[in-house]
C-alpha atoms as a PDB file:
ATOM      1  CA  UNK A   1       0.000   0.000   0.000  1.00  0.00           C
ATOM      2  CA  UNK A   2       3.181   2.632   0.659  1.00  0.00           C
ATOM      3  CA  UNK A   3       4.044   1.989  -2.893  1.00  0.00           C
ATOM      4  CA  UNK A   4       0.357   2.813  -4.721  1.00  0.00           C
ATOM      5  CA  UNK A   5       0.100   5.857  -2.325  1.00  0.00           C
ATOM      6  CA  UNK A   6       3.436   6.892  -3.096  1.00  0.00           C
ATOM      7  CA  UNK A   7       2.882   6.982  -6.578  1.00  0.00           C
ATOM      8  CA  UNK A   8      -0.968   8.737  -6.390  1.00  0.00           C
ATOM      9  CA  UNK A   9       0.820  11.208  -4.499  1.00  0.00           C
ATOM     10  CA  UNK A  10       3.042  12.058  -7.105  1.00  0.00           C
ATOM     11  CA  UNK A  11       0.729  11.631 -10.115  1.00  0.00           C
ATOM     12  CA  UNK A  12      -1.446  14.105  -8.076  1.00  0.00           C
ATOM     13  CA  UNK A  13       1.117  16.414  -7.910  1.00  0.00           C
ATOM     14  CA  UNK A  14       2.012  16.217 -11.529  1.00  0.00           C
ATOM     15  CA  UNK A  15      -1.407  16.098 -12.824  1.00  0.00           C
ATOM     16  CA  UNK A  16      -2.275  19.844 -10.494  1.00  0.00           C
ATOM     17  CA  UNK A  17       1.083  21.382 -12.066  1.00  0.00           C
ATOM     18  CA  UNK A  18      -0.042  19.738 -15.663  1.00  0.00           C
ATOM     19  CA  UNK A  19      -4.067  21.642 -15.091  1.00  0.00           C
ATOM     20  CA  UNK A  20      -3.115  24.352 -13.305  1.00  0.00           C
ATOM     21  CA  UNK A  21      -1.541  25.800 -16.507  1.00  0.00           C
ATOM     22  CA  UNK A  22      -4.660  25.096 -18.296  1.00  0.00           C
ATOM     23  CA  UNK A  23      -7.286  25.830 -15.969  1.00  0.00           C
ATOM     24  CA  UNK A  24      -9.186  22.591 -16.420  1.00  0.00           C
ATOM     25  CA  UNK A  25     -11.598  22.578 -12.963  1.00  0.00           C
ATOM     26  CA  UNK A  26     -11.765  18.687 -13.962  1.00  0.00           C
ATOM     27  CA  UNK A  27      -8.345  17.636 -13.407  1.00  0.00           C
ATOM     28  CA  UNK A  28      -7.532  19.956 -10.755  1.00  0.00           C
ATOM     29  CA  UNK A  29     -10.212  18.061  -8.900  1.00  0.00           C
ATOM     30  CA  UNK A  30      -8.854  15.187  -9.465  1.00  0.00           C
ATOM     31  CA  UNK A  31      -5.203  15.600  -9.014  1.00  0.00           C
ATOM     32  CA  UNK A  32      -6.246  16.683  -5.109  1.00  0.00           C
ATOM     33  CA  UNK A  33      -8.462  13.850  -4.744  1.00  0.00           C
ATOM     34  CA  UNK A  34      -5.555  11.678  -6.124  1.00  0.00           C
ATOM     35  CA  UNK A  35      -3.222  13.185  -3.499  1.00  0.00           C
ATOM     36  CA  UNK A  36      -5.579  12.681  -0.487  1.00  0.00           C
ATOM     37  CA  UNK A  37      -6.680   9.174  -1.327  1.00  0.00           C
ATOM     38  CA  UNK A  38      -2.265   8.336  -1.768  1.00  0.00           C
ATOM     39  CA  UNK A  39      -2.239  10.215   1.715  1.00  0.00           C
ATOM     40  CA  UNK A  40      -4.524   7.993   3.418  1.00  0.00           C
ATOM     41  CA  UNK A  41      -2.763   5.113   1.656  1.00  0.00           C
ATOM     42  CA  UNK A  42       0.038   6.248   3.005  1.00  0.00           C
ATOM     43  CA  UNK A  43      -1.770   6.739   7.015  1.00  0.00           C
ATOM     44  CA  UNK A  44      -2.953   3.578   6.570  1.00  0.00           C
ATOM     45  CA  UNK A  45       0.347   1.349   5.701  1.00  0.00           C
ATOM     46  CA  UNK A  46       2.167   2.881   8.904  1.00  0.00           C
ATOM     47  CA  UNK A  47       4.451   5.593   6.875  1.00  0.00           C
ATOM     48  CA  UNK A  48       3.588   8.291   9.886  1.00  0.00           C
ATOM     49  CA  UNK A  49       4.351   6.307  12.874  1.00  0.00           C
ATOM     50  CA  UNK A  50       6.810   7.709  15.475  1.00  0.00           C
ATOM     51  CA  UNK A  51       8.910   6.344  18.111  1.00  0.00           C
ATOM     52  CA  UNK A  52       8.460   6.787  21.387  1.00  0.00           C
ATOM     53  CA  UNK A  53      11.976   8.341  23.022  1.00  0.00           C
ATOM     54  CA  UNK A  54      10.478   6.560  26.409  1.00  0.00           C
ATOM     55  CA  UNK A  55       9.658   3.280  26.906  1.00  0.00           C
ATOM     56  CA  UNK A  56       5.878   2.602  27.426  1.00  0.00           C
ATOM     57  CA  UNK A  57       5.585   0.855  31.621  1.00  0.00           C
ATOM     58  CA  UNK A  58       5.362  -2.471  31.870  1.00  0.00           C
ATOM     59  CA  UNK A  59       1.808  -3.847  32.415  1.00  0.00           C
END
């Protein structure tokens, strides 16, 4: 899943610089709706997660 949000994000990105010079509404629309759905790709596989400095207690 990192991979096919990695590349939507790009695409997205590429496709908004690609409309925005034309002013095509359409695409612009769907460049941002490629980039959200590659974010939540990305969310999803674990790309964001941090680690803690601290250990978590022992239960």
């Amino acid at each position: 899943m990192r991979l096919v949000g990695g590349v939507a994000v790009i695409l997205g990105l590429l496709g908004i610089f690609a409309t925005l010079a034309d002013g095509n509404l359409v695409g612009i629309v769907l460049s941002v709706l490629f980039i959200g759905g590659g974010v939540f790709l990305l969310k999803r596989s674990g790309g964001g997660r941090r680690t803690d400095s601290v250990p978590r207690p022992a239960r």
